[in-house]
PDB file of N, CA and C in Angstrom:
ATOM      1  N   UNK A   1      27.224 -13.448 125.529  1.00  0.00           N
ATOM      2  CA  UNK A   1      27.524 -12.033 125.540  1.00  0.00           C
ATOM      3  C   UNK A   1      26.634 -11.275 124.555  1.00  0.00           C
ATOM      4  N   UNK A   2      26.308 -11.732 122.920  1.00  0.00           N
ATOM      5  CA  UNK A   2      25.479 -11.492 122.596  1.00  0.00           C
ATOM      6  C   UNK A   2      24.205 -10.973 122.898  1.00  0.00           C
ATOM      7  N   UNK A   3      23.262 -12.379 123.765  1.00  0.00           N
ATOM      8  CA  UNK A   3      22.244 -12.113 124.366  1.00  0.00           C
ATOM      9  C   UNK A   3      22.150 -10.989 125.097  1.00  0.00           C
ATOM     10  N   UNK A   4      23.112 -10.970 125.833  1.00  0.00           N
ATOM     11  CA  UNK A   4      23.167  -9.736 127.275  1.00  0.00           C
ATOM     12  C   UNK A   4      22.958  -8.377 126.068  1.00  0.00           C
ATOM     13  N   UNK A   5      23.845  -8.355 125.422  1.00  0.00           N
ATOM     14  CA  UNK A   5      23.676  -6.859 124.716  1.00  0.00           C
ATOM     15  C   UNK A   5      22.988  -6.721 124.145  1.00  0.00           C
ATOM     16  N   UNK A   6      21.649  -7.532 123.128  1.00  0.00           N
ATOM     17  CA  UNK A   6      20.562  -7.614 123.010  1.00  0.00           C
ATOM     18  C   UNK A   6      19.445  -6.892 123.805  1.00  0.00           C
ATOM     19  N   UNK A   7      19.373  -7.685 124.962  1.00  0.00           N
ATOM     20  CA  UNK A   7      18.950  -7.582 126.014  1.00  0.00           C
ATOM     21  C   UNK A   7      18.886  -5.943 126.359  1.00  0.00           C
ATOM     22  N   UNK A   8      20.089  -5.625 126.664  1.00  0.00           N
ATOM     23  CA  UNK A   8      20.521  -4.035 127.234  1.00  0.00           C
ATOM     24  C   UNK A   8      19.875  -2.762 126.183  1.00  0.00           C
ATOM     25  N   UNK A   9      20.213  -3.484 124.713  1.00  0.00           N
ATOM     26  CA  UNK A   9      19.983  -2.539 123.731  1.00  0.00           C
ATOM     27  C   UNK A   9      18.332  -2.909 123.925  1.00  0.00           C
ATOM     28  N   UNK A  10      17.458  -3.352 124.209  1.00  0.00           N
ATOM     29  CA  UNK A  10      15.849  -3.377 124.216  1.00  0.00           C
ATOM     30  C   UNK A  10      15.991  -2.687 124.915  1.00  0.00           C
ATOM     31  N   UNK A  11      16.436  -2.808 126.281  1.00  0.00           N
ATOM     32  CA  UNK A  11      16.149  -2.271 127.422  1.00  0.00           C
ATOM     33  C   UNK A  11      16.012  -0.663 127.460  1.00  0.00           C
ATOM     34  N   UNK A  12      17.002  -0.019 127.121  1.00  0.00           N
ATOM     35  CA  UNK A  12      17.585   1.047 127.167  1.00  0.00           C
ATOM     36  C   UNK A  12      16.866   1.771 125.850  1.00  0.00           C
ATOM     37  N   UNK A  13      16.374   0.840 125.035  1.00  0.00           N
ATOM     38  CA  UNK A  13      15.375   1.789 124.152  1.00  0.00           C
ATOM     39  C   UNK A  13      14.047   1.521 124.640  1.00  0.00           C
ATOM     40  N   UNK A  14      13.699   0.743 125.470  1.00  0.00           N
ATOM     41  CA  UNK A  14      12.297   0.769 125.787  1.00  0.00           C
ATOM     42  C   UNK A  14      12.299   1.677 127.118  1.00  0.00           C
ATOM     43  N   UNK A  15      12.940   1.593 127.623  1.00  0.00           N
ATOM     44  CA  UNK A  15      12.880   2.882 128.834  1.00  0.00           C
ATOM     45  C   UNK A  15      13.095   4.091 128.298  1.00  0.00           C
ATOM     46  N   UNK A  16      13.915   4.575 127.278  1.00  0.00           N
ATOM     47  CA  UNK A  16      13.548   5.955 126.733  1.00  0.00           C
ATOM     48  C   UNK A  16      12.331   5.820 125.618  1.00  0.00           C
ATOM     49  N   UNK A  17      12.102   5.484 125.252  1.00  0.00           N
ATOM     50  CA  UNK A  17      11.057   5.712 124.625  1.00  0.00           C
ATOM     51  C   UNK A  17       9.795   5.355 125.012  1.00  0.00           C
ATOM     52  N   UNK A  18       9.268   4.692 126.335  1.00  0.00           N
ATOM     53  CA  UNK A  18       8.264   4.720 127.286  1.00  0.00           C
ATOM     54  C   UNK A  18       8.939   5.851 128.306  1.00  0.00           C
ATOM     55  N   UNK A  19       9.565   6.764 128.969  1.00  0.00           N
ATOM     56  CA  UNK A  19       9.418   7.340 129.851  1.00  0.00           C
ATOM     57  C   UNK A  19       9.453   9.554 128.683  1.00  0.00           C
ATOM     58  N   UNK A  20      10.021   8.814 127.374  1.00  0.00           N
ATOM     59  CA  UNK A  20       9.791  10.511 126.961  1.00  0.00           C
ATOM     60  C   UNK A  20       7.780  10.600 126.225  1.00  0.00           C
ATOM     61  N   UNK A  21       7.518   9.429 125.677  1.00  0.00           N
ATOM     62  CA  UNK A  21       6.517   9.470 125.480  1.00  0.00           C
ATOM     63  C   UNK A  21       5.153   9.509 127.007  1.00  0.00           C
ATOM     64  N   UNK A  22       5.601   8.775 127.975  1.00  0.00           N
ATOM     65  CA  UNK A  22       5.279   9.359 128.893  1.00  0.00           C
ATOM     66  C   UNK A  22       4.869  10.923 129.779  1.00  0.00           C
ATOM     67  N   UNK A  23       6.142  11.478 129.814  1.00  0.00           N
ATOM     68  CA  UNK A  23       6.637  13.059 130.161  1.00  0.00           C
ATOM     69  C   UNK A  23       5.684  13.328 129.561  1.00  0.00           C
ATOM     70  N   UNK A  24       5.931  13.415 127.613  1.00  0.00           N
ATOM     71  CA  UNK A  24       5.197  14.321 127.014  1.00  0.00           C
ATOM     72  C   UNK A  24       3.674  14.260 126.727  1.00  0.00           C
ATOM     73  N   UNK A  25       2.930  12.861 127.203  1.00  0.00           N
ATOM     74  CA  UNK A  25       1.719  12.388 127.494  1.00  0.00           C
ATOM     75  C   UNK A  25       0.999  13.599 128.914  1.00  0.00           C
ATOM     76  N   UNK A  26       1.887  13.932 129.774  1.00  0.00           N
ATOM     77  CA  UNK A  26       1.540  14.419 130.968  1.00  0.00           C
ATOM     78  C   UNK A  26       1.888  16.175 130.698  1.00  0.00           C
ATOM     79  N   UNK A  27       3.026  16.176 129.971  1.00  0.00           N
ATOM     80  CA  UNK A  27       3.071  18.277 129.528  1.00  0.00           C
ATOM     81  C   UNK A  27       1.684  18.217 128.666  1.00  0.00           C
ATOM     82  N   UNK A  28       1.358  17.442 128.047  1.00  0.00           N
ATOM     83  CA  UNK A  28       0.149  17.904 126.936  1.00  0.00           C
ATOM     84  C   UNK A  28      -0.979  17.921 127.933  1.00  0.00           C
ATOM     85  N   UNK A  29      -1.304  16.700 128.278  1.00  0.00           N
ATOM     86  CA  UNK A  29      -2.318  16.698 129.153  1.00  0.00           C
ATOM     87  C   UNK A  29      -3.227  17.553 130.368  1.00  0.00           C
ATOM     88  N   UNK A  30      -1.899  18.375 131.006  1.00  0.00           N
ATOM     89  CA  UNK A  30      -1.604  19.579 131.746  1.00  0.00           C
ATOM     90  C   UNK A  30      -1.708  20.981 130.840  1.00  0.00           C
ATOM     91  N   UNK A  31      -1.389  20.798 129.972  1.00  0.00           N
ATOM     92  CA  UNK A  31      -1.547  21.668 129.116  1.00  0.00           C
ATOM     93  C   UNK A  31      -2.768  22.251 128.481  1.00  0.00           C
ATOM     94  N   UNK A  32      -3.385  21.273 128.384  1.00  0.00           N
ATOM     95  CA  UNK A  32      -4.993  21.147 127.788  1.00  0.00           C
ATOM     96  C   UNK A  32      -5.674  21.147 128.893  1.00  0.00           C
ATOM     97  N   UNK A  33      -5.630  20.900 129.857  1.00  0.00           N
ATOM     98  CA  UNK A  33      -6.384  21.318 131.170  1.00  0.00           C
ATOM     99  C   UNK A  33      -5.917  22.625 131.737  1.00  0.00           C
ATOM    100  N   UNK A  34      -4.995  23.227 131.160  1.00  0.00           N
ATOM    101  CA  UNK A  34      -4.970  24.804 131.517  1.00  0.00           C
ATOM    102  C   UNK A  34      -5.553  25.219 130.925  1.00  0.00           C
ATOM    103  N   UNK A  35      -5.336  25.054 129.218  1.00  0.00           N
ATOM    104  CA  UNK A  35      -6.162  26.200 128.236  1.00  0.00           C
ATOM    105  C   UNK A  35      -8.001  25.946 128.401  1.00  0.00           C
ATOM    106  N   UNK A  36      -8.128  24.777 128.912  1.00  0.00           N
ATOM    107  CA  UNK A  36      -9.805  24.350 128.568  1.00  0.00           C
ATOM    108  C   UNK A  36     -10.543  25.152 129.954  1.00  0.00           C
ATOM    109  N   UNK A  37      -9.741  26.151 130.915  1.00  0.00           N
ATOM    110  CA  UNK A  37     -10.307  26.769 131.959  1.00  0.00           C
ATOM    111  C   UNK A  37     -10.330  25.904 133.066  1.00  0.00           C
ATOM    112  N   UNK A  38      -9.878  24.981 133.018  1.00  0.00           N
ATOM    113  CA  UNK A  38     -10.215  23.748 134.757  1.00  0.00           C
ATOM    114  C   UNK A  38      -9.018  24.282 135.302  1.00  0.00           C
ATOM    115  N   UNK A  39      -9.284  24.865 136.855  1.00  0.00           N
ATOM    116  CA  UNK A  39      -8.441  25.556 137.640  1.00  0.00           C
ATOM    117  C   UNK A  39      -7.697  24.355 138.545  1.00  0.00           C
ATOM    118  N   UNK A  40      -6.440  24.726 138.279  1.00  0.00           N
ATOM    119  CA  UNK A  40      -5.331  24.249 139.335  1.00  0.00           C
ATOM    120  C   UNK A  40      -4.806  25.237 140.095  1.00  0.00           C
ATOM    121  N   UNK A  41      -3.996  24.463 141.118  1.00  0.00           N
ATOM    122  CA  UNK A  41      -3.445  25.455 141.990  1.00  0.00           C
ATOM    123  C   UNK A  41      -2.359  26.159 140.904  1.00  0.00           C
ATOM    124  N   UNK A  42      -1.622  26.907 141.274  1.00  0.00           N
ATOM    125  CA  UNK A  42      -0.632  27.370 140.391  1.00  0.00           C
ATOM    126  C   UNK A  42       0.818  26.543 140.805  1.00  0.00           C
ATOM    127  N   UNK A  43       1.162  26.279 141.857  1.00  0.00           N
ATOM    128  CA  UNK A  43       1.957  25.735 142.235  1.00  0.00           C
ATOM    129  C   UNK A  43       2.115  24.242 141.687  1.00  0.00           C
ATOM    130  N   UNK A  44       0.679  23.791 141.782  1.00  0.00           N
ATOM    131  CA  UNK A  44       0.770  22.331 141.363  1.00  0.00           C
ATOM    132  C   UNK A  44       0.921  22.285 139.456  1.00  0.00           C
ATOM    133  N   UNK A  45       0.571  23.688 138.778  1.00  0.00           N
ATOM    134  CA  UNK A  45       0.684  23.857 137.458  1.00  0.00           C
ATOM    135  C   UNK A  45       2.601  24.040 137.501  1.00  0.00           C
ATOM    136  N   UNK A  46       3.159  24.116 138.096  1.00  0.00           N
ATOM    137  CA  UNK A  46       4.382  24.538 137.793  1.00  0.00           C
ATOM    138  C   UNK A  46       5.264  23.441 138.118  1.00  0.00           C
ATOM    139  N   UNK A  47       4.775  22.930 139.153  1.00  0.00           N
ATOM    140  CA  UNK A  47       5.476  21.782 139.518  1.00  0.00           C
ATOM    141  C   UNK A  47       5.401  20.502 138.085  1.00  0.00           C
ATOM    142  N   UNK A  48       4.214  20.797 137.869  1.00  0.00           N
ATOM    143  CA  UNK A  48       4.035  19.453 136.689  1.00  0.00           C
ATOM    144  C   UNK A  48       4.785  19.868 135.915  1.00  0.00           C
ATOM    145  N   UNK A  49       4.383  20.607 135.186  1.00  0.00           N
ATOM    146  CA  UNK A  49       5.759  21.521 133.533  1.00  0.00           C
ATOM    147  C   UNK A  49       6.909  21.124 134.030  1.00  0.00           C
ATOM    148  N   UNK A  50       7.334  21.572 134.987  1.00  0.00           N
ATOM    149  CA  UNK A  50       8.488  21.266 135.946  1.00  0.00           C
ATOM    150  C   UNK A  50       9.018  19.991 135.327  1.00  0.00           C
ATOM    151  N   UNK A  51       7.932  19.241 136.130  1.00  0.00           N
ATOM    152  CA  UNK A  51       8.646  18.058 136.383  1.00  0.00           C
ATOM    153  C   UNK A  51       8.519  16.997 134.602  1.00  0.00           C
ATOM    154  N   UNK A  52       7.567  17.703 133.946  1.00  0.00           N
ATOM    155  CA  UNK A  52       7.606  16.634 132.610  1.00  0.00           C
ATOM    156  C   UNK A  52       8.495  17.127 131.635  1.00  0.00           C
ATOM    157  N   UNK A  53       9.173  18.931 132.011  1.00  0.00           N
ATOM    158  CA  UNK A  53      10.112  19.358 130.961  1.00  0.00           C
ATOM    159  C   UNK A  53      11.349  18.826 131.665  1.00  0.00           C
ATOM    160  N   UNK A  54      11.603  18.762 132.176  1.00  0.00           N
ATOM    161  CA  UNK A  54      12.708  18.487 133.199  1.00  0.00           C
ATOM    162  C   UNK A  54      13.314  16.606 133.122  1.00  0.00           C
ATOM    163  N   UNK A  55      12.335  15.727 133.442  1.00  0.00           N
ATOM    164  CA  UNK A  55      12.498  14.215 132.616  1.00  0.00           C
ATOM    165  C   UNK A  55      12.839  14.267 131.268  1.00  0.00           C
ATOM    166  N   UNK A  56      11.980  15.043 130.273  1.00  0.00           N
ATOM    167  CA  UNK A  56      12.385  14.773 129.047  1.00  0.00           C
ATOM    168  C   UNK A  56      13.885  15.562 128.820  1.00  0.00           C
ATOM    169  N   UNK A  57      13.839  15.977 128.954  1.00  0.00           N
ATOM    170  CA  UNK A  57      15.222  16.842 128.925  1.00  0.00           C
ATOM    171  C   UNK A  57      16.202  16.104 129.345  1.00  0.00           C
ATOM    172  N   UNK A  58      16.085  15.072 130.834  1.00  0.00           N
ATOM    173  CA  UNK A  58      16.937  14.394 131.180  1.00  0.00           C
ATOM    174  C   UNK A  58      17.497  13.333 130.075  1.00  0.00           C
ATOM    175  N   UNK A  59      15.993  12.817 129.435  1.00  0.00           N
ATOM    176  CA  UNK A  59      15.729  11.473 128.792  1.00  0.00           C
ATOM    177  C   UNK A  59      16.694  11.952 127.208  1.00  0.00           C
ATOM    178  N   UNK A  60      16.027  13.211 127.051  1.00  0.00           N
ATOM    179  CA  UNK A  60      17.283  13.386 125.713  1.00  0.00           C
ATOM    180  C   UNK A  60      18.162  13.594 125.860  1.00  0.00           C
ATOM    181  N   UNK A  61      18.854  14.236 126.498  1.00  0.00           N
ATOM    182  CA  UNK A  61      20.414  14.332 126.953  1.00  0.00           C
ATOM    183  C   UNK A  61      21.097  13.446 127.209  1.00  0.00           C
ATOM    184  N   UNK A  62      20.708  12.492 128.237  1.00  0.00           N
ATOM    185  CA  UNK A  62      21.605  11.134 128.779  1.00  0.00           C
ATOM    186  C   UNK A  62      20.557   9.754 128.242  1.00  0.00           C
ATOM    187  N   UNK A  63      19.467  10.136 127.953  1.00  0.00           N
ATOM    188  CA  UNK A  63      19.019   8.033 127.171  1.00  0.00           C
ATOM    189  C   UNK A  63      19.573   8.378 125.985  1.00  0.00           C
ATOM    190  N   UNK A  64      18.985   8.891 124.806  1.00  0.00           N
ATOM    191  CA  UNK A  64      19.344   8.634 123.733  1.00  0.00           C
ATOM    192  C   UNK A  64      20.828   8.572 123.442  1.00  0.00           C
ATOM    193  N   UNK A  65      21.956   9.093 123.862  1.00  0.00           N
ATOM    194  CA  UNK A  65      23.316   8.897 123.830  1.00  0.00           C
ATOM    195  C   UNK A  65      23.430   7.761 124.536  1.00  0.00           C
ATOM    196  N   UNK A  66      23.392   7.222 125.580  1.00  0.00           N
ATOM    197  CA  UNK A  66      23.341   5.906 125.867  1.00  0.00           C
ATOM    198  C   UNK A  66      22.607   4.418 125.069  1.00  0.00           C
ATOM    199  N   UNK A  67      21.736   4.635 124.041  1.00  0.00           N
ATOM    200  CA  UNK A  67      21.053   4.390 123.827  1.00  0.00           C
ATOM    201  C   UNK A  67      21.440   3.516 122.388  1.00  0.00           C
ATOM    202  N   UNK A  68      21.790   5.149 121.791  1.00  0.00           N
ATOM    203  CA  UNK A  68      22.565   5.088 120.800  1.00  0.00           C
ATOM    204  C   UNK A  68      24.229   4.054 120.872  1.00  0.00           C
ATOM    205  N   UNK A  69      24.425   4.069 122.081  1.00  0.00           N
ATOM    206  CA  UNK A  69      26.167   3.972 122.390  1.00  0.00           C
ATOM    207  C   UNK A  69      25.760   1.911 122.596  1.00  0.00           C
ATOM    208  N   UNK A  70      24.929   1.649 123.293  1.00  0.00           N
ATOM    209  CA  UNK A  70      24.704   0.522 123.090  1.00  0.00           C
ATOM    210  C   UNK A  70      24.312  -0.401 121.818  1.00  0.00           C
ATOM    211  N   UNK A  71      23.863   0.631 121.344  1.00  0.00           N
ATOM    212  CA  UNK A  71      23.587   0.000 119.657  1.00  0.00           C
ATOM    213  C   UNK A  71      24.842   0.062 118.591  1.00  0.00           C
ATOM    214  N   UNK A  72      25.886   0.107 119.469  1.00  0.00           N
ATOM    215  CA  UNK A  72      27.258   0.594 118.946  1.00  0.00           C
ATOM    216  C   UNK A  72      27.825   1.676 118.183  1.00  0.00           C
ATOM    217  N   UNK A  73      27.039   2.843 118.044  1.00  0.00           N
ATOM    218  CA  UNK A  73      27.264   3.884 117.849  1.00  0.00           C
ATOM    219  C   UNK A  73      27.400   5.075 118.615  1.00  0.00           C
ATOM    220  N   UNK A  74      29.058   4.214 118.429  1.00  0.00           N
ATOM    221  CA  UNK A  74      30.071   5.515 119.865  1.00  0.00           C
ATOM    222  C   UNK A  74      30.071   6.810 119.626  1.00  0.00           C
ATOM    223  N   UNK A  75      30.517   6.891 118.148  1.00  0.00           N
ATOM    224  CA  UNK A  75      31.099   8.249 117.857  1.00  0.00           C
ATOM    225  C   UNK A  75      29.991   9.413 117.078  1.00  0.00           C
ATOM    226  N   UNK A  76      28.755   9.269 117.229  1.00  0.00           N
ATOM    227  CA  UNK A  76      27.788   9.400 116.165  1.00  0.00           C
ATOM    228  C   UNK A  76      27.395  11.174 116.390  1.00  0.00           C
ATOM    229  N   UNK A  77      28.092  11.984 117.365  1.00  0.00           N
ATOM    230  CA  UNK A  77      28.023  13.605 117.690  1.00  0.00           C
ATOM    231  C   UNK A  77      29.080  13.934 117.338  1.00  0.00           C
ATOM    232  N   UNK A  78      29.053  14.789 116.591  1.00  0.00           N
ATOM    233  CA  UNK A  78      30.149  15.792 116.598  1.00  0.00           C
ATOM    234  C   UNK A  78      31.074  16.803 117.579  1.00  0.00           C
ATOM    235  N   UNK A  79      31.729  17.463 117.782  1.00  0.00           N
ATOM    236  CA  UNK A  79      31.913  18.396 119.042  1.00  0.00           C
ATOM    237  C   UNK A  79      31.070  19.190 119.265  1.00  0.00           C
ATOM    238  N   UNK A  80      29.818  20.201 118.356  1.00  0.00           N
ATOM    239  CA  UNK A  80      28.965  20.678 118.711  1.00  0.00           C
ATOM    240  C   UNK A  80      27.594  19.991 119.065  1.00  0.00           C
ATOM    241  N   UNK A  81      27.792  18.309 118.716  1.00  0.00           N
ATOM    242  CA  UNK A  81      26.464  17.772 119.515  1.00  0.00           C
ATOM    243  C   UNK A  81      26.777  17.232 120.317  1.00  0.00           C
ATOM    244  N   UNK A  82      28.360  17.015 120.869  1.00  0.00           N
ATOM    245  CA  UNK A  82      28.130  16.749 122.061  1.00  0.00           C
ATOM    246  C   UNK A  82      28.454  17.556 123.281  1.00  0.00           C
ATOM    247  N   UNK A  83      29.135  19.051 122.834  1.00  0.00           N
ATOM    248  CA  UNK A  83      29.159  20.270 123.926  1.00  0.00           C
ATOM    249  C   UNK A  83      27.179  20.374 124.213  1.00  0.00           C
ATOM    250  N   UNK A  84      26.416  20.216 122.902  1.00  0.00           N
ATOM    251  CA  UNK A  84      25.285  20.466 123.127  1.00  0.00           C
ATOM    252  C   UNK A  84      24.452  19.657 124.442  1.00  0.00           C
ATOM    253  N   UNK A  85      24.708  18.308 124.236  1.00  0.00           N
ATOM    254  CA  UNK A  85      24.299  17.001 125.191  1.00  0.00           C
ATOM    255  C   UNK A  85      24.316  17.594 126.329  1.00  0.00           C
ATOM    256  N   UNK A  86      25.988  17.757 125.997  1.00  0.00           N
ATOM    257  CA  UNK A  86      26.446  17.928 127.634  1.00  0.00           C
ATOM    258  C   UNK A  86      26.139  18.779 128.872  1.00  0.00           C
ATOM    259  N   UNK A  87      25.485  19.628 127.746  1.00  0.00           N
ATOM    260  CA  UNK A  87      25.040  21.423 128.050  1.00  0.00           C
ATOM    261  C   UNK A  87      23.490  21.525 128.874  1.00  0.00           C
ATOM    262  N   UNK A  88      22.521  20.429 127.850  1.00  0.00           N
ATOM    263  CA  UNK A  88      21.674  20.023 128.677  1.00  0.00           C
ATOM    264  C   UNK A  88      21.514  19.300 129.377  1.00  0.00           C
ATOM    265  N   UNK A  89      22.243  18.383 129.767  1.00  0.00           N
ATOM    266  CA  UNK A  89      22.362  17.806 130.759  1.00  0.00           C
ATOM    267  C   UNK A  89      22.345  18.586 132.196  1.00  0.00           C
ATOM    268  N   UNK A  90      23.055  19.187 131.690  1.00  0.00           N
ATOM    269  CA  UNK A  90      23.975  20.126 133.033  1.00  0.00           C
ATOM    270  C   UNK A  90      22.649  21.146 133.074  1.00  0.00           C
ATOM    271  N   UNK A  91      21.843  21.359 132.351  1.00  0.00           N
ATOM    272  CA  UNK A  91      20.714  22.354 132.586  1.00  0.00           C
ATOM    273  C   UNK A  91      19.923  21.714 133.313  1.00  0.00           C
ATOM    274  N   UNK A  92      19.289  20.422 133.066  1.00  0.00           N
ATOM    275  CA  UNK A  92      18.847  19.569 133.292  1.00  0.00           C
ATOM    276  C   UNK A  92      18.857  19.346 135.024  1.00  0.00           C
ATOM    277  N   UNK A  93      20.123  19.101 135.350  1.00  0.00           N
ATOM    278  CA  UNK A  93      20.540  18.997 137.045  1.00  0.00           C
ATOM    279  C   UNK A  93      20.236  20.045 137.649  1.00  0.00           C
ATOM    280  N   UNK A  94      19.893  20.860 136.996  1.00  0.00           N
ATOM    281  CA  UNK A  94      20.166  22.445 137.513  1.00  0.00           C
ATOM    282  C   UNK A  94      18.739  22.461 138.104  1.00  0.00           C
ATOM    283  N   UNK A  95      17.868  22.285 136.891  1.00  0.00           N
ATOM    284  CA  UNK A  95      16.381  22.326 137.578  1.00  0.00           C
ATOM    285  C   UNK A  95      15.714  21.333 138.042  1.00  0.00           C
ATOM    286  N   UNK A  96      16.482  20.454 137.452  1.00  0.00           N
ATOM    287  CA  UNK A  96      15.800  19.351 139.173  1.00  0.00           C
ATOM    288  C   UNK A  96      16.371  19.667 140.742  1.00  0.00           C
ATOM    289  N   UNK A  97      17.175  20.198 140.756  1.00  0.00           N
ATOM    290  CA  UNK A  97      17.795  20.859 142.084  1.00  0.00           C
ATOM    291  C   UNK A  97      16.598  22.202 142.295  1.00  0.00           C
ATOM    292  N   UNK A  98      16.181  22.686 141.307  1.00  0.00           N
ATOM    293  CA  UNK A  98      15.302  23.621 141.429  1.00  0.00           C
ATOM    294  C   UNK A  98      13.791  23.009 142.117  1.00  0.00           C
ATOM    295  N   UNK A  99      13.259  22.503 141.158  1.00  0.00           N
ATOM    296  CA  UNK A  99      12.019  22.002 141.346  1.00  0.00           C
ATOM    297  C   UNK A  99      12.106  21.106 143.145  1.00  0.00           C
ATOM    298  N   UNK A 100      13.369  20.229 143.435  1.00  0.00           N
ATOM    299  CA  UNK A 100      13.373  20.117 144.872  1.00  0.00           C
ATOM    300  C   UNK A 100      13.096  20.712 145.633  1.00  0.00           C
ATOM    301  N   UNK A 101      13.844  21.924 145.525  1.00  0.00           N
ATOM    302  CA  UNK A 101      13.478  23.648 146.253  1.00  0.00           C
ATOM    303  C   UNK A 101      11.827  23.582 146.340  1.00  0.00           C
ATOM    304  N   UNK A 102      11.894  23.786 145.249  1.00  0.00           N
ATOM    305  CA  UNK A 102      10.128  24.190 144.795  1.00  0.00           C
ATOM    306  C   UNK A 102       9.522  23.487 145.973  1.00  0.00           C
ATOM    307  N   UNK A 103       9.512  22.096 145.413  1.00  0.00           N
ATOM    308  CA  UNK A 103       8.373  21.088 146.096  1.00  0.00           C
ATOM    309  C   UNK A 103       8.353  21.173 147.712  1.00  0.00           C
ATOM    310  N   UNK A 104      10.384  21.386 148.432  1.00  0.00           N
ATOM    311  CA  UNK A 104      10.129  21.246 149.733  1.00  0.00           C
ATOM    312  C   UNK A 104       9.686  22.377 150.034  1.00  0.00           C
ATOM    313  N   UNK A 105       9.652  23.387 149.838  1.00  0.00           N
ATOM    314  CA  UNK A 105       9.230  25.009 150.219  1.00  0.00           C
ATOM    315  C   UNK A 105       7.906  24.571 150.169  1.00  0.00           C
ATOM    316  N   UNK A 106       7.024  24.252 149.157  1.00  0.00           N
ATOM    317  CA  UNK A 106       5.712  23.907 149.086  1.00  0.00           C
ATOM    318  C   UNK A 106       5.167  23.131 150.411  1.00  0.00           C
ATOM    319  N   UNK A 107       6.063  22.501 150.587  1.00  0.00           N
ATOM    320  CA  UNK A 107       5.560  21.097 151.475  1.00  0.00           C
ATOM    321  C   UNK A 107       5.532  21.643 152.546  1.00  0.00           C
ATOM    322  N   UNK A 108       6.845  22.452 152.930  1.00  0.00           N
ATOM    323  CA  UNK A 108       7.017  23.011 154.194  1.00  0.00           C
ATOM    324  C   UNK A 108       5.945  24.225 154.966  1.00  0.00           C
ATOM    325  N   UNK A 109       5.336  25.108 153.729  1.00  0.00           N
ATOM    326  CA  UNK A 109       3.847  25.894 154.129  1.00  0.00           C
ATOM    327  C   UNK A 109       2.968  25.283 154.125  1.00  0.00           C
ATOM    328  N   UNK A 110       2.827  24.171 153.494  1.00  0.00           N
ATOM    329  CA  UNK A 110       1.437  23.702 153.809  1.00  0.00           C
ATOM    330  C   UNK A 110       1.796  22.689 155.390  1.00  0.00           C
ATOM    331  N   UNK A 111       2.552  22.274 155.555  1.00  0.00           N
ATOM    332  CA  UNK A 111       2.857  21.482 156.922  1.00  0.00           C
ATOM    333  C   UNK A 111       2.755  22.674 157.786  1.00  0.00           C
ATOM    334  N   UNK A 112       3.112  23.748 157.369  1.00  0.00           N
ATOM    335  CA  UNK A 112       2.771  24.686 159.120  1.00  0.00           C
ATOM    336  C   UNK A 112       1.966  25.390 158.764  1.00  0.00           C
ATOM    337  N   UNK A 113       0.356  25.049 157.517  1.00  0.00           N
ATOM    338  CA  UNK A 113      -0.484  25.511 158.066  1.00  0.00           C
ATOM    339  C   UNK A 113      -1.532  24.822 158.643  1.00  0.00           C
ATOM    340  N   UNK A 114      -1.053  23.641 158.589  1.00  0.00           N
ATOM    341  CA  UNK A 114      -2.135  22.588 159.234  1.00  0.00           C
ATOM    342  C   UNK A 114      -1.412  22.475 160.256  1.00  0.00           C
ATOM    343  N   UNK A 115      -0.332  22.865 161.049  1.00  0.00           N
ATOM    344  CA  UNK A 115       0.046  22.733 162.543  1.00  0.00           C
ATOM    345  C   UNK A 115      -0.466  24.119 162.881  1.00  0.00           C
ATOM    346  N   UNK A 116      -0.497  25.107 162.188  1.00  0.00           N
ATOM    347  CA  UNK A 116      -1.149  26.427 163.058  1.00  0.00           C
ATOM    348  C   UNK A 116      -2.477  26.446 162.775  1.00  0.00           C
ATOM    349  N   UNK A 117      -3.249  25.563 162.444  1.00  0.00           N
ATOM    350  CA  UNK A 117      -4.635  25.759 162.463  1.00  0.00           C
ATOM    351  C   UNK A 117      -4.770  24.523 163.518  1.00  0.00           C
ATOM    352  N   UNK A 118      -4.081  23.725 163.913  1.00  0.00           N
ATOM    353  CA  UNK A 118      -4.506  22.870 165.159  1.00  0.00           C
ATOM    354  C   UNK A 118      -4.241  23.577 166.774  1.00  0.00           C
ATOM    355  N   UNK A 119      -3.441  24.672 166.505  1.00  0.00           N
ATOM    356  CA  UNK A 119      -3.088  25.141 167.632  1.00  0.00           C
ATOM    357  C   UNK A 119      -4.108  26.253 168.171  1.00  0.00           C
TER     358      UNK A 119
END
């Protein structure tokens, strides 16, 4: 039983801390290719921010409390850090439901403009 929770507690800190260092590898990166003048679409600039503020946000809200909770520290928020958690979290769902929007709307004009330019 030991082992296993060992195990879980690597786990669960190596996936948040490879997927926020990740995110924020890709907002910077995007970032510096806006300010340095190399043109993107705008859509595809929004979608990225999108999508690397939106992971990390996930990743702090729900890994690190999990994270923390496996390393046996249940109680370690107060009521205002964890109305806070909870708060982004819930922001969190909000704009990934957004950015879905985004992407299928995207997907969906560019699919009928390559069916009305075949017609």
């Amino acid at each position: 039983l030991s082992f296993f929770n060992n195990v879980l507690r690597v786990f669960f800190l190596s996936q948040t801390g490879v997927g926020a260092l990740g995110n924020s590898f890709i907002l910077v990166l995007y970032t510096i290719t806006f300010f340095t003048g190399h043109r993107l679409r705008p859509i595809d600039l929004i979608i990225t921010h999108l999508l690397a503020f939106v992971n990390d946000l996930v990743l702090l809200s729900k890994g690190i409390p999990q994270t923390m909770a496996a390393f046996g520290l249940n109680n370690f928020l107060d009521d205002v850090g964890c109305k806070l958690v909870f708060y982004l979290h819930r922001v969190a769902q909000g704009w990934t439901k957004i950015q879905l929007v985004i992407v299928t709307e995207n997907k969906m004009k560019q699919d009928s403009l390559i069916k009305s330019s075949f017609l």
